[in-house]
C-alpha atoms as a PDB file:
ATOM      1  CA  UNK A   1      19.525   7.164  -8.369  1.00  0.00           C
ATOM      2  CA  UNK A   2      16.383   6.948 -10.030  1.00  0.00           C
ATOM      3  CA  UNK A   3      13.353   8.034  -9.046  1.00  0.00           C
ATOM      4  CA  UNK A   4       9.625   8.426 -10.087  1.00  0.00           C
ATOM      5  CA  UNK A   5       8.640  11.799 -12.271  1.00  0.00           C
ATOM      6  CA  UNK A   6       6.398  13.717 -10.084  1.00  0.00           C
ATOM      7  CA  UNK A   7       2.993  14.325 -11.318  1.00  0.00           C
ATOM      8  CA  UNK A   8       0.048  16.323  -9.504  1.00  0.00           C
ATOM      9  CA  UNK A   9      -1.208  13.295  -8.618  1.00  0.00           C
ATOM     10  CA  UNK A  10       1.644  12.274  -6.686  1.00  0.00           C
ATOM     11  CA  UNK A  11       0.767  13.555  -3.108  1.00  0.00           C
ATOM     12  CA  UNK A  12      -2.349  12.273  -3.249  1.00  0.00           C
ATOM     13  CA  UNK A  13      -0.670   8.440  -3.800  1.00  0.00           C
ATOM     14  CA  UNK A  14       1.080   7.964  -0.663  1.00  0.00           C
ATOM     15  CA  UNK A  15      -1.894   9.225   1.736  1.00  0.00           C
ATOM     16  CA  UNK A  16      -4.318   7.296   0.039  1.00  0.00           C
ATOM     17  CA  UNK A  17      -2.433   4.084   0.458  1.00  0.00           C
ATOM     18  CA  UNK A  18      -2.123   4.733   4.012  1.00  0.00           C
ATOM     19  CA  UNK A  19      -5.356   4.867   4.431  1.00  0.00           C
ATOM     20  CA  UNK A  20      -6.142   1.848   2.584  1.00  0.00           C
ATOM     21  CA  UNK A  21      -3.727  -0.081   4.681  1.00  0.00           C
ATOM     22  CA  UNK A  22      -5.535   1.213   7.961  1.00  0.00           C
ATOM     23  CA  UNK A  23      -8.537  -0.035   6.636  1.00  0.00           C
ATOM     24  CA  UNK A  24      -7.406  -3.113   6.331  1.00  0.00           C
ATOM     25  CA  UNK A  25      -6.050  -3.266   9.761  1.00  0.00           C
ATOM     26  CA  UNK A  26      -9.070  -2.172  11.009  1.00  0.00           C
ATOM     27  CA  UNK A  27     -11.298  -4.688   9.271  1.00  0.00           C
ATOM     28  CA  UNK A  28      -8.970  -7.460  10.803  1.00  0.00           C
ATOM     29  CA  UNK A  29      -8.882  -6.049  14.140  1.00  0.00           C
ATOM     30  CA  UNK A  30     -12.642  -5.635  14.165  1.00  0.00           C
ATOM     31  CA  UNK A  31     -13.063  -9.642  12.404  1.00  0.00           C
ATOM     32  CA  UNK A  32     -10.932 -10.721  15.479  1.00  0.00           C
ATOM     33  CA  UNK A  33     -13.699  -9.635  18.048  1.00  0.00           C
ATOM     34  CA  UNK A  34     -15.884 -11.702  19.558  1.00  0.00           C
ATOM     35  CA  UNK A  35     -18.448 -12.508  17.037  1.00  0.00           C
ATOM     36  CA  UNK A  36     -20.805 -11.300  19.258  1.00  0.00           C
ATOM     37  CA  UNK A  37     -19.949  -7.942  19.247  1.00  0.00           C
ATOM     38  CA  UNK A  38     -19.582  -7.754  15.779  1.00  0.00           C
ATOM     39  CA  UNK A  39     -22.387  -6.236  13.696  1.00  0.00           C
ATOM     40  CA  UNK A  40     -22.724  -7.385  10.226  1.00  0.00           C
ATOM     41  CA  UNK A  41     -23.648  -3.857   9.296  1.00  0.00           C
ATOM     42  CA  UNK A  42     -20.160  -2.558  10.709  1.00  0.00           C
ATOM     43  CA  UNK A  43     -18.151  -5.158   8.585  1.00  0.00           C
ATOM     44  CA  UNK A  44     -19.810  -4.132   5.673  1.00  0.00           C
ATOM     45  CA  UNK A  45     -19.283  -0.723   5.935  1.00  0.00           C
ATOM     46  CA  UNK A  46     -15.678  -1.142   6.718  1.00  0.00           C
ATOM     47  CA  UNK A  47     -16.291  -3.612   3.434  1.00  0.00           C
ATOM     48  CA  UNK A  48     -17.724  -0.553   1.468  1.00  0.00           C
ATOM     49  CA  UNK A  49     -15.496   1.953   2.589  1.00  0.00           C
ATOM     50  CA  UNK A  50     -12.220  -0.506   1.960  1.00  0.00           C
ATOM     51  CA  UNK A  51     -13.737  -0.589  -2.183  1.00  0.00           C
ATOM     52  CA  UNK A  52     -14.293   3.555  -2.359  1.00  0.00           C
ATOM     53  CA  UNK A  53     -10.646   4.056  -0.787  1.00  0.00           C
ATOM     54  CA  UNK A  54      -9.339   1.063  -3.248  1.00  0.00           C
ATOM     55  CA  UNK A  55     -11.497   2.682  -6.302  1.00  0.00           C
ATOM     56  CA  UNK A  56      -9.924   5.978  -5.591  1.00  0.00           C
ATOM     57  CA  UNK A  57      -6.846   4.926  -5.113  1.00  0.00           C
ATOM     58  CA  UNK A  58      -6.572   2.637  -8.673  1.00  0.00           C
ATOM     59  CA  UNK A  59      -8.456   5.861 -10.188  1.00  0.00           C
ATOM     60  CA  UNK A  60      -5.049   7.927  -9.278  1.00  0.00           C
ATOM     61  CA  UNK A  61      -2.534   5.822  -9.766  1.00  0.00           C
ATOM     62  CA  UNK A  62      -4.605   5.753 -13.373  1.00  0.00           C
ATOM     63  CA  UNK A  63      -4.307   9.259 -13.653  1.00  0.00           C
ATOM     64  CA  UNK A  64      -0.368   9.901 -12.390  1.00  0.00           C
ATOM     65  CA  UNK A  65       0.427   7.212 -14.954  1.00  0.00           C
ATOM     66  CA  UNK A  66      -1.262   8.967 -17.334  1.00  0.00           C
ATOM     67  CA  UNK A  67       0.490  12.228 -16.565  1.00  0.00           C
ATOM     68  CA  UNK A  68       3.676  10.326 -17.112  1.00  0.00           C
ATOM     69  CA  UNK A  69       2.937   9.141 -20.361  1.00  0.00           C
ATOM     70  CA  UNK A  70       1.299  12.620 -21.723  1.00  0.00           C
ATOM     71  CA  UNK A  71       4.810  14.410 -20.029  1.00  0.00           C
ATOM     72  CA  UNK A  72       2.587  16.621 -17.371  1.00  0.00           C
ATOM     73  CA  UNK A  73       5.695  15.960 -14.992  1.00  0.00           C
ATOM     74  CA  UNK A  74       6.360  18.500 -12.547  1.00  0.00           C
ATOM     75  CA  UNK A  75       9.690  19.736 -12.359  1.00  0.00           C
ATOM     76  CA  UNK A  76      12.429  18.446 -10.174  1.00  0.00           C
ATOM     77  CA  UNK A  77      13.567  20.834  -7.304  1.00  0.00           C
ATOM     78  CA  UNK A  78      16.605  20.861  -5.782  1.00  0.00           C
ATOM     79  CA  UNK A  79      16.684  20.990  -2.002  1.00  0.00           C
ATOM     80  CA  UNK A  80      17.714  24.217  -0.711  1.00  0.00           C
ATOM     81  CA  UNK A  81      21.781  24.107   0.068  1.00  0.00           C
ATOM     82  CA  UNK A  82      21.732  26.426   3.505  1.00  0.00           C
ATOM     83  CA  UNK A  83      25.195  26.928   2.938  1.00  0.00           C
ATOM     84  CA  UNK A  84      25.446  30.273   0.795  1.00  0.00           C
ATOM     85  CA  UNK A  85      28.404  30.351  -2.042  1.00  0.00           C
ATOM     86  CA  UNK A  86      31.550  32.818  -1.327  1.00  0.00           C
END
């Protein structure tokens, strides 16, 4: 099994996707509303905040994959066995 070298950057990846994704969501769900109720000022800042979540999330995938290349991997840990050796 083969799985991505871990990099400092890597914790930050998964959240930050998240988030984009709720965003997303979000900006559908609120699109879906009656026109009405829908401010053009609230679309665009769910617009503006979608591109500063997507910008920050392109700038660290940028910089894990640059990690990788340069070999600033962290090392692999073994899960702790909690059965103790006789």
């Amino acid at each position: 099994m083969q799985t991505e070298p871990q990099t400092r950057h890597s914790p930050a990846l998964p959240e930050l996707r998240f988030s984009l994704n709720l965003l997303y969501v979000g900006r559908l769900l609120l699109g879906m509303k009656s026109p009405s109720l829908t401010t053009d000022a609230g679309l665009d800042a769910f617009d503006e905040r979608i591109e500063d979540v997507t910008d920050e999330l392109v700038s660290t995938e940028l910089l894990h994959e640059a990690a990788v290349l340069a070999g600033d991997i962290l090392p692999m840990t073994m899960p702790d066995n909690d059965v103790q050796s006789a």
